[in-house]
C-alpha atoms as a PDB file:
ATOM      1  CA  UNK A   1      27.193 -17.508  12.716  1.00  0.00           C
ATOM      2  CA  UNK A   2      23.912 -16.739  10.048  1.00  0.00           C
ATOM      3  CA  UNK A   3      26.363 -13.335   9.303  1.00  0.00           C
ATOM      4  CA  UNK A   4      29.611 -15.460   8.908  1.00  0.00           C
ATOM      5  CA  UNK A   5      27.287 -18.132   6.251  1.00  0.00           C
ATOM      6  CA  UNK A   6      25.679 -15.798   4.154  1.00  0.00           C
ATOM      7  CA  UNK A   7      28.119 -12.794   3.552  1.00  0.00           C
ATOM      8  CA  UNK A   8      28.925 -12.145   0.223  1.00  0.00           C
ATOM      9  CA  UNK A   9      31.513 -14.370  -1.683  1.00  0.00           C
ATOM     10  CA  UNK A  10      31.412 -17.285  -0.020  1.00  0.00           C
ATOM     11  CA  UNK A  11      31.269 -20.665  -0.603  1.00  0.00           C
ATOM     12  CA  UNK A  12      28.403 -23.074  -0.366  1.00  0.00           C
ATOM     13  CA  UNK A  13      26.554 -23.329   2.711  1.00  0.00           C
ATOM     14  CA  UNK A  14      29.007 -26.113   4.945  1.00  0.00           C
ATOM     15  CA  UNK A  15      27.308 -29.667   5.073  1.00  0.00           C
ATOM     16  CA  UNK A  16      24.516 -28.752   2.328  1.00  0.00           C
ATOM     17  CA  UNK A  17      23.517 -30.454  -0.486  1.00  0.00           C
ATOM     18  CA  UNK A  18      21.892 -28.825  -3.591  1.00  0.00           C
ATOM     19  CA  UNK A  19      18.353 -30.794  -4.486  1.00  0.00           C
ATOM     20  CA  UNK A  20      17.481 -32.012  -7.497  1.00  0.00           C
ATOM     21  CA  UNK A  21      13.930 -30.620  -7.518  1.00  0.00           C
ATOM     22  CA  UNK A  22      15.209 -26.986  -7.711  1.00  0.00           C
ATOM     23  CA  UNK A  23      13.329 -24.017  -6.392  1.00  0.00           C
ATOM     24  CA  UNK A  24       9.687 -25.949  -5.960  1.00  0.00           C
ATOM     25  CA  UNK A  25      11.352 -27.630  -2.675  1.00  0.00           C
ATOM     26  CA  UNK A  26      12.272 -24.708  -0.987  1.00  0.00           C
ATOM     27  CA  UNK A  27      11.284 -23.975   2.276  1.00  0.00           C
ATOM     28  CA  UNK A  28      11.557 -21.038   5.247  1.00  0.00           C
ATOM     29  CA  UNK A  29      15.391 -21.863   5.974  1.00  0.00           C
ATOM     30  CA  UNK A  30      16.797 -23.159   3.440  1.00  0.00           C
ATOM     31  CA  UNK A  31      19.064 -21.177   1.244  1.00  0.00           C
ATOM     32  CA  UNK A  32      19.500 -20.173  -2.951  1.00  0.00           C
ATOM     33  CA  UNK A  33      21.532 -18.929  -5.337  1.00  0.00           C
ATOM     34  CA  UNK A  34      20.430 -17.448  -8.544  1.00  0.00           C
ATOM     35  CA  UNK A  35      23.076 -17.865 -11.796  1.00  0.00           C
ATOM     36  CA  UNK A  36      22.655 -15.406 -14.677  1.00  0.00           C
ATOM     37  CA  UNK A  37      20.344 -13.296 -12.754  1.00  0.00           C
ATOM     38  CA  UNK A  38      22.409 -10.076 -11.919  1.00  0.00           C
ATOM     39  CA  UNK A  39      26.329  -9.552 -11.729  1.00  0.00           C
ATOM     40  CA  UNK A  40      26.149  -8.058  -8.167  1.00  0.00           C
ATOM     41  CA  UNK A  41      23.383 -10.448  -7.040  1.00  0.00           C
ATOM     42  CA  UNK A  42      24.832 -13.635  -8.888  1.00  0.00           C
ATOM     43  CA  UNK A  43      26.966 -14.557  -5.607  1.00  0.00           C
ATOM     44  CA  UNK A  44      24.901 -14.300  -3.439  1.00  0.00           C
ATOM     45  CA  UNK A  45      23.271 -16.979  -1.382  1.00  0.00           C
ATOM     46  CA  UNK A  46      20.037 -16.428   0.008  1.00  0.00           C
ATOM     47  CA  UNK A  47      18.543 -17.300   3.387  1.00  0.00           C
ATOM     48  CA  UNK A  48      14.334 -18.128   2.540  1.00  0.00           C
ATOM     49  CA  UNK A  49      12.373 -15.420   5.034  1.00  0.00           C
ATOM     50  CA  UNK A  50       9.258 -16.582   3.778  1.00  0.00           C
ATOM     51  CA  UNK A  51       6.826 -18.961   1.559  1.00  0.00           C
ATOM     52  CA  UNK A  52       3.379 -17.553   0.582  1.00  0.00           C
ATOM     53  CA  UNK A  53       1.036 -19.542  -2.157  1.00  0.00           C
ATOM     54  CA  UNK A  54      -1.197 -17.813  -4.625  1.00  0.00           C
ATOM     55  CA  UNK A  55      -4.485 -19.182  -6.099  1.00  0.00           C
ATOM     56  CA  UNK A  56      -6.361 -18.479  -8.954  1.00  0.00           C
ATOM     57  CA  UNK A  57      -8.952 -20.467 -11.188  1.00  0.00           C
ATOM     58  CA  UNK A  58      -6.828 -21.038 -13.675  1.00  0.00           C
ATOM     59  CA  UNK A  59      -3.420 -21.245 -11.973  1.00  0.00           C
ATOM     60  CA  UNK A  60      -1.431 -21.348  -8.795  1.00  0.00           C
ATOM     61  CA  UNK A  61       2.117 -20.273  -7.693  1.00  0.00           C
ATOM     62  CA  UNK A  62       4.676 -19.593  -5.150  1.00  0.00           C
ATOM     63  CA  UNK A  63       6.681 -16.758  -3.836  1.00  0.00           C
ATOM     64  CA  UNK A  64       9.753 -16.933  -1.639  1.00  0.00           C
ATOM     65  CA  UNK A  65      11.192 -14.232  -0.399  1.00  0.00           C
ATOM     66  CA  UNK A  66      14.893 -14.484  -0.211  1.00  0.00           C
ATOM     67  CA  UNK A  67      17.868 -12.048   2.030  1.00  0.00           C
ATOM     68  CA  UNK A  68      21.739 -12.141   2.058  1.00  0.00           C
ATOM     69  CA  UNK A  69      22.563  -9.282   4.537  1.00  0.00           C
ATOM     70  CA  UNK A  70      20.133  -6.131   3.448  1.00  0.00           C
ATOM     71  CA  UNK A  71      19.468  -7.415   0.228  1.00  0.00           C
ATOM     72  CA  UNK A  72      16.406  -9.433  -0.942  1.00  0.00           C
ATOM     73  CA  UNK A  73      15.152 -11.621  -3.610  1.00  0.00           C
ATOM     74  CA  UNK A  74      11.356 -12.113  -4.494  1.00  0.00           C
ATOM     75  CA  UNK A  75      11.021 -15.443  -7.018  1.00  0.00           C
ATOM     76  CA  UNK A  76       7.543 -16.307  -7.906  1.00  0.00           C
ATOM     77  CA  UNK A  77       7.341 -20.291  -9.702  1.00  0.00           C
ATOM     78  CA  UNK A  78       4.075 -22.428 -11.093  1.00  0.00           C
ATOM     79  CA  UNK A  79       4.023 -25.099 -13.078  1.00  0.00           C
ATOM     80  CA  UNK A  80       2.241 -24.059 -16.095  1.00  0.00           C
ATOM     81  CA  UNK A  81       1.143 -26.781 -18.162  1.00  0.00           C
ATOM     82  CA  UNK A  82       3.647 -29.233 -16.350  1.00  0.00           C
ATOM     83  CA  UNK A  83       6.273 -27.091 -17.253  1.00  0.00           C
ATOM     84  CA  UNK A  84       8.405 -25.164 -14.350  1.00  0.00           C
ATOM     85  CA  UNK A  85       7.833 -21.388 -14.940  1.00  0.00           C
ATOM     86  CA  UNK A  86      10.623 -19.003 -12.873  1.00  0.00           C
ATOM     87  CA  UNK A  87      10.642 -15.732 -12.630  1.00  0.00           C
ATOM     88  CA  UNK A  88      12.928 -13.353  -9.974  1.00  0.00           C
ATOM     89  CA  UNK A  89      12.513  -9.763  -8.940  1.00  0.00           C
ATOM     90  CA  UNK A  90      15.637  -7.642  -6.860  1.00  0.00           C
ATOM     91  CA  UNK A  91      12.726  -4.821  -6.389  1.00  0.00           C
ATOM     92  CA  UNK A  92       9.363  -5.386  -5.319  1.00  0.00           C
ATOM     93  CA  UNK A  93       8.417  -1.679  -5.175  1.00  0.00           C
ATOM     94  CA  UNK A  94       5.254  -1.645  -6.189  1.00  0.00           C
ATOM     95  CA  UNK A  95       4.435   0.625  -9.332  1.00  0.00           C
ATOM     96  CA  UNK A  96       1.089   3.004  -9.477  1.00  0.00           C
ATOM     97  CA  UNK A  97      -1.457   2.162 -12.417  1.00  0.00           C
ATOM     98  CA  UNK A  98      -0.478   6.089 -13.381  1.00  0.00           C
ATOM     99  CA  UNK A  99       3.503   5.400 -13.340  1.00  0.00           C
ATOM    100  CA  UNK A 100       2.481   2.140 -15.756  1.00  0.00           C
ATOM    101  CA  UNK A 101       0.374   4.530 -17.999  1.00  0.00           C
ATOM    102  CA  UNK A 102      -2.778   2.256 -17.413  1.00  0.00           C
ATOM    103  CA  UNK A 103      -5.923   3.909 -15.880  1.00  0.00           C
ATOM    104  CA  UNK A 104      -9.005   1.981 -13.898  1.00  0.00           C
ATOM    105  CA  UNK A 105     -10.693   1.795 -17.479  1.00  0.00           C
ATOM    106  CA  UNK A 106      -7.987   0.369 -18.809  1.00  0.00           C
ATOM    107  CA  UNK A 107      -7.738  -2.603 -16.714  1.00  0.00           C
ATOM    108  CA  UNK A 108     -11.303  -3.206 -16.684  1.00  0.00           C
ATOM    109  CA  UNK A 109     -11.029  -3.152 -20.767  1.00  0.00           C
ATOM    110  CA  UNK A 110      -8.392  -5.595 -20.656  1.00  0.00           C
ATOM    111  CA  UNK A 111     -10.524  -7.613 -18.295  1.00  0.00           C
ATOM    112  CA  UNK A 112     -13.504  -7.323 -20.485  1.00  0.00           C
ATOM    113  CA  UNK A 113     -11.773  -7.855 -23.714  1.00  0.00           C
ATOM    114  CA  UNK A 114      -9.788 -11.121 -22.409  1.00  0.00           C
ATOM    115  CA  UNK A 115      -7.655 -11.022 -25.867  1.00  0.00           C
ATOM    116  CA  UNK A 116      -4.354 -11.891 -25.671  1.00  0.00           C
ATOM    117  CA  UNK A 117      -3.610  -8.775 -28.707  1.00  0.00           C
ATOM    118  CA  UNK A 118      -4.299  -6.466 -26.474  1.00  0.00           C
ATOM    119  CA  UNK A 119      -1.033  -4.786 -25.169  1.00  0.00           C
ATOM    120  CA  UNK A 120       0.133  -1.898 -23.060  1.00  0.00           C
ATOM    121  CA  UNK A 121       3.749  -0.116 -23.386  1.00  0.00           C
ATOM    122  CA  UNK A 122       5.837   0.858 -20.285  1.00  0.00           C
ATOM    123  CA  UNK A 123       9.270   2.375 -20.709  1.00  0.00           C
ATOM    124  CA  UNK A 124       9.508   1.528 -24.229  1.00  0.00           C
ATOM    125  CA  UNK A 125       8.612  -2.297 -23.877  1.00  0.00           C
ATOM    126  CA  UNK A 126       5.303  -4.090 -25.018  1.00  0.00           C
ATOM    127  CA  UNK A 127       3.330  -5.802 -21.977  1.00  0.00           C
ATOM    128  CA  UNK A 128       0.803  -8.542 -23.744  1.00  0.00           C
ATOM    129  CA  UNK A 129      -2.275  -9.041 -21.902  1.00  0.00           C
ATOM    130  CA  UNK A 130      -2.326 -13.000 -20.574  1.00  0.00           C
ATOM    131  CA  UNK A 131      -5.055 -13.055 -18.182  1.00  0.00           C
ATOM    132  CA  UNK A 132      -6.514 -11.622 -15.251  1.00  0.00           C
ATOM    133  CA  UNK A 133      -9.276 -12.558 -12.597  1.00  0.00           C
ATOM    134  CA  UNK A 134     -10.084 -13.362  -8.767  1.00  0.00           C
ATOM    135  CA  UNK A 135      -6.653 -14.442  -7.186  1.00  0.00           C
ATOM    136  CA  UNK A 136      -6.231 -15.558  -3.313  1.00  0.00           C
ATOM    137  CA  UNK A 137      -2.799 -14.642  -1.506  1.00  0.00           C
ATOM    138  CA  UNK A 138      -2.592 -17.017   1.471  1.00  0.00           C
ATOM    139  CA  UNK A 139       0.313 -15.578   3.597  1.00  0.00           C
ATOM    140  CA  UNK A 140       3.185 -18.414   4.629  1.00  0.00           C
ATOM    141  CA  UNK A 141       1.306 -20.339   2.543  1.00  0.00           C
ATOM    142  CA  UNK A 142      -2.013 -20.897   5.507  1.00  0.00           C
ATOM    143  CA  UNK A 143      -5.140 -19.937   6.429  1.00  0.00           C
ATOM    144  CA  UNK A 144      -8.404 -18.703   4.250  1.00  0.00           C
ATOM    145  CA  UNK A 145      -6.560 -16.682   2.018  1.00  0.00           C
ATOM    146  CA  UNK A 146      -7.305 -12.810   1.060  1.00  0.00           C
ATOM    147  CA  UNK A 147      -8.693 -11.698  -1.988  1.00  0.00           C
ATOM    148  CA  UNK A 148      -7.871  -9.609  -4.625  1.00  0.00           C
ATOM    149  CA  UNK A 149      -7.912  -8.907  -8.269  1.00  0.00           C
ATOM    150  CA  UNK A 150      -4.666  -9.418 -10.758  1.00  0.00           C
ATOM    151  CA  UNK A 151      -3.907  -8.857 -14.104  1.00  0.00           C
ATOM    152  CA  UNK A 152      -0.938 -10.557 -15.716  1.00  0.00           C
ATOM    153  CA  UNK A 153       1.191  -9.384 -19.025  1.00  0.00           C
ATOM    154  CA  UNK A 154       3.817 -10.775 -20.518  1.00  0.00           C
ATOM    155  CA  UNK A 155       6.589  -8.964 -22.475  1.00  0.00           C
ATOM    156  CA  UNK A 156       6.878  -8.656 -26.305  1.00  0.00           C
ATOM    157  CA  UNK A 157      10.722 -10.487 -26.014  1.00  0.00           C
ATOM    158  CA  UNK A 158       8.642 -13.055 -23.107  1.00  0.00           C
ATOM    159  CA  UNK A 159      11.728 -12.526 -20.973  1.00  0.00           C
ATOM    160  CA  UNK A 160       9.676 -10.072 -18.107  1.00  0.00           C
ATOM    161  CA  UNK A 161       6.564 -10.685 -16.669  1.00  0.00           C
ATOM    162  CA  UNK A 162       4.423  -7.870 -15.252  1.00  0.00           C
ATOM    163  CA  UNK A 163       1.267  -7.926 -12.975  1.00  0.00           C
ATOM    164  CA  UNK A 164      -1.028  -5.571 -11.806  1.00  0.00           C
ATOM    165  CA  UNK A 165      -3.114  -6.400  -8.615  1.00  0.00           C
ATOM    166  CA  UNK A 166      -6.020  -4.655  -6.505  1.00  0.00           C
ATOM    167  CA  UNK A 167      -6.236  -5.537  -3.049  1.00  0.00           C
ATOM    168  CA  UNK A 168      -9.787  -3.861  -1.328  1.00  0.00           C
ATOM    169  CA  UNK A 169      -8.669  -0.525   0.167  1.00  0.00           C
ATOM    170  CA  UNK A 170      -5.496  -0.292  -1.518  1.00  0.00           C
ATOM    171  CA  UNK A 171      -4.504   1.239  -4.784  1.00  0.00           C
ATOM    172  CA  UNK A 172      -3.365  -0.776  -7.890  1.00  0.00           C
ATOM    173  CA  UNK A 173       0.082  -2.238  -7.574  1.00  0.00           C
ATOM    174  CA  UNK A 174       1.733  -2.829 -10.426  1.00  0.00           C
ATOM    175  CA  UNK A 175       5.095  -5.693 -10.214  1.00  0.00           C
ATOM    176  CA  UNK A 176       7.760  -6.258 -12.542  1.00  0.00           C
ATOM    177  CA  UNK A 177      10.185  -9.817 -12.629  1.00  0.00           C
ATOM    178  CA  UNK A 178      12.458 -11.636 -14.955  1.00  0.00           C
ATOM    179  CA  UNK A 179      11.901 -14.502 -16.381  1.00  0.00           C
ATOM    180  CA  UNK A 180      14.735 -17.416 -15.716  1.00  0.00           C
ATOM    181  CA  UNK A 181      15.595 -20.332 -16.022  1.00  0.00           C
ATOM    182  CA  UNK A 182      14.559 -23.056 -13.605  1.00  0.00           C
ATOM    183  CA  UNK A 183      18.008 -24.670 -13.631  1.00  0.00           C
ATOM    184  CA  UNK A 184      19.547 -21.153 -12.748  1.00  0.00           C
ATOM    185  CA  UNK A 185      18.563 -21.597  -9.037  1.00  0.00           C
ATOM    186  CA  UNK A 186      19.987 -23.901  -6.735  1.00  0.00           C
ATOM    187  CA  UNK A 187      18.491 -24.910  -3.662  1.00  0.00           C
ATOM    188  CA  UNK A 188      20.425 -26.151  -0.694  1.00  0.00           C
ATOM    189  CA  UNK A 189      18.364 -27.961   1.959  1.00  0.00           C
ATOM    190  CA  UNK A 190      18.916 -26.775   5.723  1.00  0.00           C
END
């Protein structure tokens, strides 16, 4: 049945009702749809895996994690400054601080310098420096929480968002999403 619902170009999940309040009400279950995202990807209805909740002083955001057969979706959303922020990734293969062109005294630099001029380029785009600091990942959005360090850029054209983040024992991870607009997702309640 779950095969038959969510193959590729179909129709709208039977007896569903898109919300109103967009990709902040999803939950495990329900299922997406992302307009203007990707041709191949821009059919597609999604089936939410997973919820997790992130935490930092100054903000606090959301990722689901989205599949339609073997492929997956990763969109991250805050409200940032009562505004709905969006942003979607197809691959969440982490990048190495090397393969990003930023070293350990780079980041701590950045950290140090806290100015938004400060910028890095990766494959010929500018990344602006936005912040960085102590963030908590709190898996299915529960428990304690585990701590790590992030940086966050923006790009030069503000349509990608980058951010680099150093769990204890693991190597710098560097992720890469688009930007998009909140009214490009639809959310249909299960």
């Amino acid at each position: 049945m779950l095969n038959s619902l969510f193959r590729r170009n179909k129709r709208k999940p039977v007896g569903s009702a898109p919300t109103d309040d967009g990709i902040s009400s999803a939950e495990v279950s329900d299922v997406f749809t992302v307009s203007g995202f990707d041709v191949e990807l821009d059919t597609g209805y999604y089936l939410v895996e997973s919820k997790h909740r992130y935490k930092t002083v100054y903000a606090e955001w959301f990722e689901i994690i989205g599949a339609e057969g073997d492929k997956k979706l990763w969109v991250y959303w805050s409200h940032d400054a009562g505004q709905l922020f969006v942003s979607v990734t197809a691959d969440n293969t982490p990048l190495s601080s090397n393969a990003l062109g930023l070293s350990h005294e780079d980041l701590v630099k950045l950290d140090e310098e806290h100015s938004i001029d400060n910028y890095f380029t990766y494959n010929g785009t500018e990344y602006y420096y936005t912040n960085s600091g102590e963030a908590f990942y709190f898996q299915e959005n529960a428990g304690e929480g585990s701590g790590y360090y992030t940086w966050d850029f923006i790009s030069s054209d503000e349509t990608m968002v980058l951010s680099v983040d150093k769990f204890e024992g693991r190597p710098f991870e560097g992720y890469i999403s688009e930007i998009v607009r909140p009214d490009s997702i639809t959310v249909y309640k299960q």
